[in-house]
N, C-alpha and C. Protein backbone atom coordinates (compact mmCIF):
# COMPACT_ATOMS: atom_id res chain seq x y z
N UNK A 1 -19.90 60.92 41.75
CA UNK A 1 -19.78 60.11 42.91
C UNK A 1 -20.98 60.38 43.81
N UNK A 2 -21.38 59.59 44.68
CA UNK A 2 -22.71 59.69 44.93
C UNK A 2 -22.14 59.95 46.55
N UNK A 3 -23.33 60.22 47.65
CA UNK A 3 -23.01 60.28 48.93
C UNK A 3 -22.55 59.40 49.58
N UNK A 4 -23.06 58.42 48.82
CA UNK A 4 -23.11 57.16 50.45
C UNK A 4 -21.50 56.45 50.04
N UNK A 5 -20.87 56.84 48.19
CA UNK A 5 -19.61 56.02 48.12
C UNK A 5 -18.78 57.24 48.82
N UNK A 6 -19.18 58.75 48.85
CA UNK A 6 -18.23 59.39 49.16
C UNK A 6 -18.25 59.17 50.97
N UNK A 7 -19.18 58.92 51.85
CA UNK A 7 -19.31 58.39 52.94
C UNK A 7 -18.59 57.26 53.26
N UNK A 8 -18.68 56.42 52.56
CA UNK A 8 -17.71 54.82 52.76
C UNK A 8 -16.35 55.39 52.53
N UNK A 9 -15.78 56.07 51.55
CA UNK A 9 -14.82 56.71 51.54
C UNK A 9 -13.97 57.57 52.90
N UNK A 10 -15.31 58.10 53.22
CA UNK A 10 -14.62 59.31 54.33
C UNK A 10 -14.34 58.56 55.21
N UNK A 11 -15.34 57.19 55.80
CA UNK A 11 -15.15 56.55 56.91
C UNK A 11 -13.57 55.21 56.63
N UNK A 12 -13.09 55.01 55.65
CA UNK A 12 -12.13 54.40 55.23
C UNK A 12 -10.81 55.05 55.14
N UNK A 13 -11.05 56.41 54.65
CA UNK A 13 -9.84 57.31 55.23
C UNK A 13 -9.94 57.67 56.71
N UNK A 14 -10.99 58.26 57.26
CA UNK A 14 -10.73 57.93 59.03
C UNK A 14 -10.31 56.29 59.44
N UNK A 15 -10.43 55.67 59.31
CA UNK A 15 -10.17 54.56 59.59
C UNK A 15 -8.49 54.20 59.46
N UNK A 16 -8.28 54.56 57.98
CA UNK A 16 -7.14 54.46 57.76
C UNK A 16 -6.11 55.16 58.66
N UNK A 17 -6.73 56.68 58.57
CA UNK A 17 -5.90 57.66 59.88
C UNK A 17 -5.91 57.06 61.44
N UNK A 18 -6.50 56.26 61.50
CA UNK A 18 -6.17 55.75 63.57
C UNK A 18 -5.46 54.57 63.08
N UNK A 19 -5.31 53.89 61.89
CA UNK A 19 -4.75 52.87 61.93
C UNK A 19 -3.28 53.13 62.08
N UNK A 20 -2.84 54.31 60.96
CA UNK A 20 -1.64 55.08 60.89
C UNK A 20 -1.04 55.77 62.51
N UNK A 21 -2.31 56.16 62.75
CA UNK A 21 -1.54 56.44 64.53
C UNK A 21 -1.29 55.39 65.05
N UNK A 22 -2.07 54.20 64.88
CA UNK A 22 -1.29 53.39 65.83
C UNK A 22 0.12 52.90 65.49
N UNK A 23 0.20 52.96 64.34
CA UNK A 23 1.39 52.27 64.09
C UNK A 23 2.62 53.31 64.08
N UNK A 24 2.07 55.05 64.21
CA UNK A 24 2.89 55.68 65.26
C UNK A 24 3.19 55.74 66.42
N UNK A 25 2.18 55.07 67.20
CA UNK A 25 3.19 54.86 68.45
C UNK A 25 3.33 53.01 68.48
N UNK A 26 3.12 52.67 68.00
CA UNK A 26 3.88 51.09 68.14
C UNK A 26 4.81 51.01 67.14
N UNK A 27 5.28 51.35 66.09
CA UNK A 27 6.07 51.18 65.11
C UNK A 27 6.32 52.33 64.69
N UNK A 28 7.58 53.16 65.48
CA UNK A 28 7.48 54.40 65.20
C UNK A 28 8.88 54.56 63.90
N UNK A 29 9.33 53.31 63.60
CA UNK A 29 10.64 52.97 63.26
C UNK A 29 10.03 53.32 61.45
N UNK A 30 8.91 52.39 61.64
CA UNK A 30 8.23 52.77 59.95
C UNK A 30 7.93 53.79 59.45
N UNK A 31 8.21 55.19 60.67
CA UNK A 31 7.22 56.62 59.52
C UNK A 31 8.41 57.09 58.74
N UNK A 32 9.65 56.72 59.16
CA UNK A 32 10.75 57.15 57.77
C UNK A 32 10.31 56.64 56.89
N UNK A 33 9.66 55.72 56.32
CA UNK A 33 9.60 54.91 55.20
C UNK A 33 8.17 55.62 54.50
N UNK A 34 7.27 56.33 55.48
CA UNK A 34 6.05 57.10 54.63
C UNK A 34 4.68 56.53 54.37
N UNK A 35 4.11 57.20 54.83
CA UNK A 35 2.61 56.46 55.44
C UNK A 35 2.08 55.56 54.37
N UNK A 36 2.31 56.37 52.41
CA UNK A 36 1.71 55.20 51.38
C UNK A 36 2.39 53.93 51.54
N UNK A 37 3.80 53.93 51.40
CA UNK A 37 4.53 52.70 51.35
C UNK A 37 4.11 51.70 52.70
N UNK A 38 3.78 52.24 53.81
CA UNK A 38 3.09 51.68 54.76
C UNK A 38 2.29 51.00 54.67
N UNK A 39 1.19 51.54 53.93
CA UNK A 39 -0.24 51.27 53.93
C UNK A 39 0.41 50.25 52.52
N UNK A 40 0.95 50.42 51.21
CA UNK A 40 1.34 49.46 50.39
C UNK A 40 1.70 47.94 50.84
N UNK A 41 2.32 48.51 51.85
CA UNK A 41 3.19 46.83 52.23
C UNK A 41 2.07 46.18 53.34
N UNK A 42 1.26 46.88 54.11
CA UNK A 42 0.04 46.57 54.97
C UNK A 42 -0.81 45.91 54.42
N UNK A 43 -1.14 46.73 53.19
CA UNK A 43 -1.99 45.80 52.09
C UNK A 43 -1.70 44.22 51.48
N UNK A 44 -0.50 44.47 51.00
CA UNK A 44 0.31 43.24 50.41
C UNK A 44 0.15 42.07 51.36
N UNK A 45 0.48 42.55 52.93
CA UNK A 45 0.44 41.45 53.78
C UNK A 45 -0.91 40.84 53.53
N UNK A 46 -1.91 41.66 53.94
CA UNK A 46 -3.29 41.33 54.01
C UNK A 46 -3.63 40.58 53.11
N UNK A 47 -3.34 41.02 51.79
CA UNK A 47 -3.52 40.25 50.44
C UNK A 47 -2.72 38.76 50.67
N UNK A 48 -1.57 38.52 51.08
CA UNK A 48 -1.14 37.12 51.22
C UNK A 48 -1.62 36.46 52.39
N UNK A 49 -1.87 36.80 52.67
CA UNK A 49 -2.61 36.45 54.26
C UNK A 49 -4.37 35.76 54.10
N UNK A 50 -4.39 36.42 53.18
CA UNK A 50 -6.30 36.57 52.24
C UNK A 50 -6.79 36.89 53.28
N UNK A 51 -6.54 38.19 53.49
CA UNK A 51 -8.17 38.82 54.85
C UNK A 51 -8.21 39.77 54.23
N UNK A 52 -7.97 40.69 53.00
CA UNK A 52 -8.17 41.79 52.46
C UNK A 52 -9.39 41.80 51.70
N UNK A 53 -10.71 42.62 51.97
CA UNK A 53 -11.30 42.56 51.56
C UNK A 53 -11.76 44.25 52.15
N UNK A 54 -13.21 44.62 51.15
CA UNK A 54 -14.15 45.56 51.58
C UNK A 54 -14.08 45.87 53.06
N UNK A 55 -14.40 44.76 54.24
CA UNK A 55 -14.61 44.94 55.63
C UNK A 55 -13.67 45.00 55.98
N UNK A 56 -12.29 46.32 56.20
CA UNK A 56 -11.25 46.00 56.45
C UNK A 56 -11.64 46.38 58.29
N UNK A 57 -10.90 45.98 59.39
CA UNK A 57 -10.76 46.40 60.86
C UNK A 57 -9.19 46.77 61.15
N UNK A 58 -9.60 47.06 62.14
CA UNK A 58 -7.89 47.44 63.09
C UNK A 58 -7.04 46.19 63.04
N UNK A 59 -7.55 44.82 63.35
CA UNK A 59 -7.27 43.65 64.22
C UNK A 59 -7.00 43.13 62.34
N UNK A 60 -6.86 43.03 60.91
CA UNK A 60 -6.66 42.84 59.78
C UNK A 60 -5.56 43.71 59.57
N UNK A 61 -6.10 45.23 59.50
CA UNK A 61 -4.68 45.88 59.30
C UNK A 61 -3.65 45.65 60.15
N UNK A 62 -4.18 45.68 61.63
CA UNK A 62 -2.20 45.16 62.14
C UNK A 62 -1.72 43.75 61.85
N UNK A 63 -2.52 42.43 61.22
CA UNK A 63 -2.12 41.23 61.20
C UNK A 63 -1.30 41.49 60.03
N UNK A 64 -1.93 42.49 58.86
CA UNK A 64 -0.97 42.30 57.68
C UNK A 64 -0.03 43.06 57.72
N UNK A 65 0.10 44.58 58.92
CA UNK A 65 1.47 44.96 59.06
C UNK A 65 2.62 44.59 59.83
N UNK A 66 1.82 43.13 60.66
CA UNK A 66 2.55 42.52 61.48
C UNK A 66 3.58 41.31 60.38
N UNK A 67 2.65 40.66 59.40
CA UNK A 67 3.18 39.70 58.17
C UNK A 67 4.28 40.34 57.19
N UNK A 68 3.91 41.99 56.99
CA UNK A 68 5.01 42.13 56.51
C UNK A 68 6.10 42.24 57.12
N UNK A 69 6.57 42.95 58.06
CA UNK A 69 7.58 42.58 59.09
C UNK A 69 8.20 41.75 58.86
N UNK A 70 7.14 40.03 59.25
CA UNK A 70 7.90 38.90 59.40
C UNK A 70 8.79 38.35 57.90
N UNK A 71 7.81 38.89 56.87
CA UNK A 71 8.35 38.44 55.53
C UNK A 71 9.46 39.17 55.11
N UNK A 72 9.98 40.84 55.59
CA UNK A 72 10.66 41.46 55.13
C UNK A 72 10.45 42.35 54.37
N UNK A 73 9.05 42.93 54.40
CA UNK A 73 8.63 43.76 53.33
C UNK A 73 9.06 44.94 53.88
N UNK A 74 8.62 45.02 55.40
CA UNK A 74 8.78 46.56 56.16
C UNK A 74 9.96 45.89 56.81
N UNK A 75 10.93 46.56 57.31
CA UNK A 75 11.75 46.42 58.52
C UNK A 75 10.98 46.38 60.02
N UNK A 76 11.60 45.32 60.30
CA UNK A 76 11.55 44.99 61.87
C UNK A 76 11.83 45.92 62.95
N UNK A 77 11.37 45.94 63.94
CA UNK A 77 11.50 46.92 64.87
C UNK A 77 12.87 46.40 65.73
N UNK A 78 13.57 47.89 65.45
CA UNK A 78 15.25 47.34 66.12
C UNK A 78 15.22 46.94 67.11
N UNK A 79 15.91 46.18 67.51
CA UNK A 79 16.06 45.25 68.77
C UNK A 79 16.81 46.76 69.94
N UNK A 80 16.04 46.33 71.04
CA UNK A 80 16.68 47.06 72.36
C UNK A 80 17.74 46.48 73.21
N UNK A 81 18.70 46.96 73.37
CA UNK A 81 19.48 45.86 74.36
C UNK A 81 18.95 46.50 75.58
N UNK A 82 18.75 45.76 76.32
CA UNK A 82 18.73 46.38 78.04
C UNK A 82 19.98 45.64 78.30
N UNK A 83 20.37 46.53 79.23
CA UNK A 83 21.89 46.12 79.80
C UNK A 83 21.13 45.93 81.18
N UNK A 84 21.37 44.68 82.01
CA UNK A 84 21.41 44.10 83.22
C UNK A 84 22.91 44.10 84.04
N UNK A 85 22.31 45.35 84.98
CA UNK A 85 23.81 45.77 85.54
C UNK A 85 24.72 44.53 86.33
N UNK A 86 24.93 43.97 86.54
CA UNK A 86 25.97 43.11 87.44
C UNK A 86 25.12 42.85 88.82
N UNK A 87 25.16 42.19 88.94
CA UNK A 87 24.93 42.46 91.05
C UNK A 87 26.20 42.01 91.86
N UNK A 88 26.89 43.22 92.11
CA UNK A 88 27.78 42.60 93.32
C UNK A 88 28.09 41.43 93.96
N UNK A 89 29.27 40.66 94.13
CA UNK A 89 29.27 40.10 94.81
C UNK A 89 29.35 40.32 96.23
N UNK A 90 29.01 39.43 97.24
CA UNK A 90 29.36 39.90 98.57
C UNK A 90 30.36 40.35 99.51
N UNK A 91 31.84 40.03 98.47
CA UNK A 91 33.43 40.51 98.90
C UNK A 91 33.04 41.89 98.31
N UNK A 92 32.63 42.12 96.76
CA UNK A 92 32.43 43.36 96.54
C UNK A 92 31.39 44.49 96.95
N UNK A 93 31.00 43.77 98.15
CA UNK A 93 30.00 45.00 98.74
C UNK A 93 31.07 45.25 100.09
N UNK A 94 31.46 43.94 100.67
CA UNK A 94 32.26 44.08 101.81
C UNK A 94 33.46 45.23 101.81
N UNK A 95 33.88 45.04 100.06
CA UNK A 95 35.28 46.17 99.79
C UNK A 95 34.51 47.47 99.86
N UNK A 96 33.33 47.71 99.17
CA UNK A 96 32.73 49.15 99.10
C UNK A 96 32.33 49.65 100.78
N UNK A 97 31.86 49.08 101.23
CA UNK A 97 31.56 48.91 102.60
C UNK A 97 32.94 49.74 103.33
N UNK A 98 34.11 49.00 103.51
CA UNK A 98 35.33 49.08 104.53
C UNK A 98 35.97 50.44 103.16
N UNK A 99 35.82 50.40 102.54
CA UNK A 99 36.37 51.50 101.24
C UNK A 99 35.67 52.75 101.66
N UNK A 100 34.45 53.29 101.98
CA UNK A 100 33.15 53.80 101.87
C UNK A 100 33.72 54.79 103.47
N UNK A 101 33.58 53.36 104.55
CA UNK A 101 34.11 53.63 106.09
C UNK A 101 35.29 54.10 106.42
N UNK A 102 36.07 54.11 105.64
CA UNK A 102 37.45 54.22 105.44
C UNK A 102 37.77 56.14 104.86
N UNK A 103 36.99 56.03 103.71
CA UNK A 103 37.28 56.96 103.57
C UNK A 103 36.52 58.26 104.32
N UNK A 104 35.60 57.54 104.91
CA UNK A 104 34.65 58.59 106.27
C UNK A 104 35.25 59.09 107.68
N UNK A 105 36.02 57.78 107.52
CA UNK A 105 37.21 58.27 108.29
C UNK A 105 38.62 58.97 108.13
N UNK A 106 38.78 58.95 107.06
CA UNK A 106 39.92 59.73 106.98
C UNK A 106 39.45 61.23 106.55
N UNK A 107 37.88 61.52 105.87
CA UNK A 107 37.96 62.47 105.65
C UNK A 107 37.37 63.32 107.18
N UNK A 108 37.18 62.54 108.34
CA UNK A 108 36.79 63.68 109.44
C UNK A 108 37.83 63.72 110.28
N UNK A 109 39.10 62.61 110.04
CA UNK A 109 40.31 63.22 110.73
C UNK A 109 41.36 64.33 110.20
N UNK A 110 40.93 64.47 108.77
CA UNK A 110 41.49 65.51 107.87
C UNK A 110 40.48 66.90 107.88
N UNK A 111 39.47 67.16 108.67
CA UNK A 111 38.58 68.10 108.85
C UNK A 111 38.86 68.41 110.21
N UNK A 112 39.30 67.64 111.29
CA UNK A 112 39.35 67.76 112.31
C UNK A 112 40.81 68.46 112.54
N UNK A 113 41.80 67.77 111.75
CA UNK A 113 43.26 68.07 111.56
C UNK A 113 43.66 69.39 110.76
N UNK A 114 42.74 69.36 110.08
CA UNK A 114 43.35 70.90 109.12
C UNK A 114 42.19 71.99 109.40
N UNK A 115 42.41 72.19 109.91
CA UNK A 115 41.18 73.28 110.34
C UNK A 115 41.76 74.43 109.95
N UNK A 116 42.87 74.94 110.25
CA UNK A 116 43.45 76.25 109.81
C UNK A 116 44.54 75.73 108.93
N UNK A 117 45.39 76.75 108.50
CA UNK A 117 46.08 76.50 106.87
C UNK A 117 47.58 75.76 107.76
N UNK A 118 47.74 76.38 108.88
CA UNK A 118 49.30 75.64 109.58
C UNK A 118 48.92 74.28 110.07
N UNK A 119 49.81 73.49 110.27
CA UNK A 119 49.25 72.00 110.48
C UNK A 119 49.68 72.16 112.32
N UNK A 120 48.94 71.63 113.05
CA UNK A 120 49.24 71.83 114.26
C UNK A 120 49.10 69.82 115.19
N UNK A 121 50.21 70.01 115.57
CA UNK A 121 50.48 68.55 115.32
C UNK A 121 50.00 68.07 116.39
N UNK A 122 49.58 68.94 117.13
CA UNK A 122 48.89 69.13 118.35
C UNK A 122 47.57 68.06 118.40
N UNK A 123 47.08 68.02 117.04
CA UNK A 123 45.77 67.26 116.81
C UNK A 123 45.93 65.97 116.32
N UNK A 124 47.56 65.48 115.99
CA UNK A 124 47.70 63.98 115.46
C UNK A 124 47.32 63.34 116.33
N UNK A 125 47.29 62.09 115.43
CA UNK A 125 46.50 60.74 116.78
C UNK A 125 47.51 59.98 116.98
N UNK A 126 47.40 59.96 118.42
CA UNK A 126 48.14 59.15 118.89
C UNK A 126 48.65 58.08 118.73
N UNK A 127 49.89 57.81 118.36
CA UNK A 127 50.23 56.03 117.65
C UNK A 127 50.20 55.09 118.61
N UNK A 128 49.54 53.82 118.11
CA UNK A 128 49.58 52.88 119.18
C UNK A 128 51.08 52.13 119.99
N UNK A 129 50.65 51.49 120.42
CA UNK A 129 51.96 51.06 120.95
C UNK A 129 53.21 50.14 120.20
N UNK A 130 51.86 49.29 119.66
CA UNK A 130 52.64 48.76 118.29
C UNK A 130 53.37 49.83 117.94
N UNK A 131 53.11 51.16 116.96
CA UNK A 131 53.98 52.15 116.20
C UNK A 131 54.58 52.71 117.06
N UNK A 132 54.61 53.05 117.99
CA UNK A 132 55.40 53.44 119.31
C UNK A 132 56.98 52.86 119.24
N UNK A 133 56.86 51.32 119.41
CA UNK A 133 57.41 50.42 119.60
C UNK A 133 58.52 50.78 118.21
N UNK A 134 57.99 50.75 117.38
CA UNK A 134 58.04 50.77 115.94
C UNK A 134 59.30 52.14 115.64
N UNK A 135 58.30 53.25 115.91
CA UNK A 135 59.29 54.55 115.70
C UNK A 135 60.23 54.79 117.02
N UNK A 136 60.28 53.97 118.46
CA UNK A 136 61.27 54.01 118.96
C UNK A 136 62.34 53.07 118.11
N UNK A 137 62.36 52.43 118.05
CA UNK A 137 63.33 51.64 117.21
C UNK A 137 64.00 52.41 116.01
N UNK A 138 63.32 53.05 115.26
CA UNK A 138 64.11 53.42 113.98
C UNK A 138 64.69 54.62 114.45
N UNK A 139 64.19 55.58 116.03
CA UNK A 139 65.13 56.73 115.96
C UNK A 139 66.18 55.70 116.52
N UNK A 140 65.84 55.01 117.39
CA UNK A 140 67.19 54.41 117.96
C UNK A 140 68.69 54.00 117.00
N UNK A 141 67.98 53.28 115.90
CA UNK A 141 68.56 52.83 114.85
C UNK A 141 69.34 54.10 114.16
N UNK A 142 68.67 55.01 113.89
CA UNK A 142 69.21 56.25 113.46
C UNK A 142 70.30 56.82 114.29
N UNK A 143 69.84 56.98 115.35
CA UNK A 143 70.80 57.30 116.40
C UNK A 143 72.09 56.53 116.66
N UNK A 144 72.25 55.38 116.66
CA UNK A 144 72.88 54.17 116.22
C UNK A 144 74.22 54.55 115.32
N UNK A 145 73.37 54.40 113.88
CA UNK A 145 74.12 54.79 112.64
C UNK A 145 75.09 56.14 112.76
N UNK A 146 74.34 56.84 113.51
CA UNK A 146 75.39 58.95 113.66
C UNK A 146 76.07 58.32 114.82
N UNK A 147 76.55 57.25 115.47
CA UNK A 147 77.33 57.27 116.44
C UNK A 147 78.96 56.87 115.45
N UNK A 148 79.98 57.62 115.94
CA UNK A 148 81.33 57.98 115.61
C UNK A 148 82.09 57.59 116.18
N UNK A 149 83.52 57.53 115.74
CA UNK A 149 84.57 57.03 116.73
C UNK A 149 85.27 58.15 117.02
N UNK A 150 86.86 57.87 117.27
CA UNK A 150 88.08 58.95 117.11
C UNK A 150 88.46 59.06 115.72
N UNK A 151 88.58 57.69 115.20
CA UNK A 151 89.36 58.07 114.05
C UNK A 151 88.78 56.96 113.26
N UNK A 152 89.03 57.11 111.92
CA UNK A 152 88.05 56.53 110.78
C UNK A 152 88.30 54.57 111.09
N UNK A 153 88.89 54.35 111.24
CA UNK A 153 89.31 52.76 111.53
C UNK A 153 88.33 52.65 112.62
N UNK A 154 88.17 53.33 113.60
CA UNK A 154 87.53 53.11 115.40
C UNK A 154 85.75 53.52 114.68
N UNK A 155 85.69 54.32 113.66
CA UNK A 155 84.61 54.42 113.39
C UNK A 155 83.74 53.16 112.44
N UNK A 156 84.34 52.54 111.62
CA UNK A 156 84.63 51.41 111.08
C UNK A 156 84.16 50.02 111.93
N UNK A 157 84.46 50.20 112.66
CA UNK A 157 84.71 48.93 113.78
C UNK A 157 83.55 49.18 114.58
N UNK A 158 83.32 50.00 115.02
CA UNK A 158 81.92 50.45 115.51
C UNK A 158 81.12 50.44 114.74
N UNK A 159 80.96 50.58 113.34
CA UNK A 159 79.87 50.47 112.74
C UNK A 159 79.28 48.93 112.27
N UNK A 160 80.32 48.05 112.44
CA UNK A 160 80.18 47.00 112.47
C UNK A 160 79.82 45.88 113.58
N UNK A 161 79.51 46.75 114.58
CA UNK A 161 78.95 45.95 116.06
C UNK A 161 77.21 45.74 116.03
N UNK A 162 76.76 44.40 116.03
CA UNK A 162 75.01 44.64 116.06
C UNK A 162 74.87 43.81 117.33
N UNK A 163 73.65 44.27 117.97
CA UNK A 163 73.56 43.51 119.16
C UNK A 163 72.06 42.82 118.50
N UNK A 164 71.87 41.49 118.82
CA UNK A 164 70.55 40.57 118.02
C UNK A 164 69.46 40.51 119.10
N UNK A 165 68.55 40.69 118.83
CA UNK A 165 67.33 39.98 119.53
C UNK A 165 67.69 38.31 120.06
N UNK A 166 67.48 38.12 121.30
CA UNK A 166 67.42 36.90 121.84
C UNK A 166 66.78 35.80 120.86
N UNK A 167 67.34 34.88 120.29
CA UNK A 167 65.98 33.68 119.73
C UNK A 167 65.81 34.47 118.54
N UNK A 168 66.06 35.17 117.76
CA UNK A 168 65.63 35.85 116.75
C UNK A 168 67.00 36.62 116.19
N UNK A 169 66.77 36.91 114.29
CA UNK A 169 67.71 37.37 113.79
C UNK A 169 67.74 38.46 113.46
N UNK A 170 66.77 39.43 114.27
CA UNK A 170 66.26 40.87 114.16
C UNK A 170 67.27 41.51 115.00
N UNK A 171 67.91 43.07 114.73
CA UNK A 171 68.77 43.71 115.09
C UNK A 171 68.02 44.54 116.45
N UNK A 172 68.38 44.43 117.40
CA UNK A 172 67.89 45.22 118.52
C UNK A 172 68.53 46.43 118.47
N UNK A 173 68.04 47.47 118.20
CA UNK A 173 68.57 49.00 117.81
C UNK A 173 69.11 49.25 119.04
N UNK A 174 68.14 49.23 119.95
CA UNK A 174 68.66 50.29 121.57
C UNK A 174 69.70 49.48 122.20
N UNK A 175 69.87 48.24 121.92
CA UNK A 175 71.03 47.46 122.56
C UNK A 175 72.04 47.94 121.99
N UNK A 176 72.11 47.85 120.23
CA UNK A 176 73.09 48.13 119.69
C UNK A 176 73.82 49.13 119.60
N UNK A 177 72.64 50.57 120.08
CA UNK A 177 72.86 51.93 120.20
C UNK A 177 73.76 52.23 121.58
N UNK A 178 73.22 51.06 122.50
CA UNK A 178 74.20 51.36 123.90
C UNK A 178 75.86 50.59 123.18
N UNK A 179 75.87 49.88 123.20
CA UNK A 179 76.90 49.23 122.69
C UNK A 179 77.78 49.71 122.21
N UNK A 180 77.34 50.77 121.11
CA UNK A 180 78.31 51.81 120.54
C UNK A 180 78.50 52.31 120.98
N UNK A 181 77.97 53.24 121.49
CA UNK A 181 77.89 54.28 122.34
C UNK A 181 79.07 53.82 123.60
N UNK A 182 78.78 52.98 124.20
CA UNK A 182 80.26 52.64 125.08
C UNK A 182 81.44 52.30 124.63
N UNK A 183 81.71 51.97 123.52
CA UNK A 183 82.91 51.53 122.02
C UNK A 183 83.16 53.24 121.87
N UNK A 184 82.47 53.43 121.68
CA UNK A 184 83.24 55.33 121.04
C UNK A 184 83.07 56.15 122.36
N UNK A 185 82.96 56.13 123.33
CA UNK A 185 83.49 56.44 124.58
C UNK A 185 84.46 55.99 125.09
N UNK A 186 84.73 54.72 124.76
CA UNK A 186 86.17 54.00 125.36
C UNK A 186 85.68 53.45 126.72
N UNK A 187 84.76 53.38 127.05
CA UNK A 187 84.28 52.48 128.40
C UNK A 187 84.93 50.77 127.89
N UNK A 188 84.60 50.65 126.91
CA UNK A 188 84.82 49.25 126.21
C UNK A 188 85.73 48.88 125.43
N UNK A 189 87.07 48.67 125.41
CA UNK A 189 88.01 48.54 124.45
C UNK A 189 87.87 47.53 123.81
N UNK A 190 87.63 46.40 123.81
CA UNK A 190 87.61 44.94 123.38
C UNK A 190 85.97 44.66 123.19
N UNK A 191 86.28 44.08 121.90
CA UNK A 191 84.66 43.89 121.18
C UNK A 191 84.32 41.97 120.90
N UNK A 192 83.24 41.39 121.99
CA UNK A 192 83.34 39.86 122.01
C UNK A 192 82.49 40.02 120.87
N UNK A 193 83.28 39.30 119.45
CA UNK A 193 82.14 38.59 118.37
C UNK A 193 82.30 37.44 118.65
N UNK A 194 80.78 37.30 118.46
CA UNK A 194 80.19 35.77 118.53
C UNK A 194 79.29 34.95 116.98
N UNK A 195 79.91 34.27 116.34
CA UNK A 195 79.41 33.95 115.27
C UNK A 195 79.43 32.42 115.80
């Protein structure tokens, strides 16, 4: 072998070697398959393609490793899914929002409230008037219900007295609580139902 074929040689195996890197980092899917079978099916393309000749370049070898691809000689480069996250709607930012505020608030009235291990009730918040309104009524109601007679018939009969909200079919506790309350004292012997 003479110099200048073993020269064309050396510069055809360098050549060959950057071609092989590139197609390590662009087609990194093909080095399982092994750099000859690479360069086999690279060739083949080229050959159907007719650009294979003596003057091979970069811009020949990737057209024919690009042809085999398309023909099926090499495998295709696996498809990527990108996942495209959702974008919120504007109720669903509004819920994260009042969800977010919500829980900022409950967690600095629960920092503010439990400070030591005994609960000191000393630090509850004050209920509005609405709940005011609200939990006077149900002790009333409660209070109501534990009211007794003399004897199980008188208790009976009292438990069956409701005094109504004006215009409305809601039970007025504190009316009803006086009511009894004068029935099992005996201030009131006689009970007006009105249906």
């Amino acid at each position: 072998m003479t110099t200048a074929t073993q020269s064309e040689a050396a510069r055809q195996k360098a050549e060959a070697e950057s071609f092989l890197r590139r197609v390590q980092v662009e087609h990194p899917h093909l080095l399982v398959l092994g750099y000859q079978a690479i360069l086999n099916a690279t060739v083949l393309g080229m050959k159907e393609l007719e650009i294979y000749n003596d003057n091979l370049t970069e811009a020949k070898f990737m057209a024919g490793l690009q042809h085999a691809m398309t023909t099926g000689v090499l495998p295709k480069p696996p498809v990527q899914v990108v996942e495209v996250a959702a974008q919120p709607t504007p109720e669903q930012l509004e819920q994260d929002r009042l969800a977010k505020e919500d829980a900022e608030r409950t967690r600095k009235a629960n920092a503010e409230r439990f400070k030591s291990p005994r609960h000191n009730h000393a630090h509850d918040v004050e209920p509005s008037k609405k709940n005011e309104s609200k939990l006077n009524e149900l002790r009333a109601k409660e209070r109501c219900e534990s009211v007794t007679g003399r004897t199980h018939a008188e208790t009976e009969q009292i438990r069956k007295l409701f005094v109504m909200k004006p215009g409305s079919s809601e039970i007025d506790w504190a009316a009803t609580e006086h009511a009894r309350l004068r029935i099992a004292k005996g201030n009131l012997r006689t009970v007006d139902y009105r249906y």
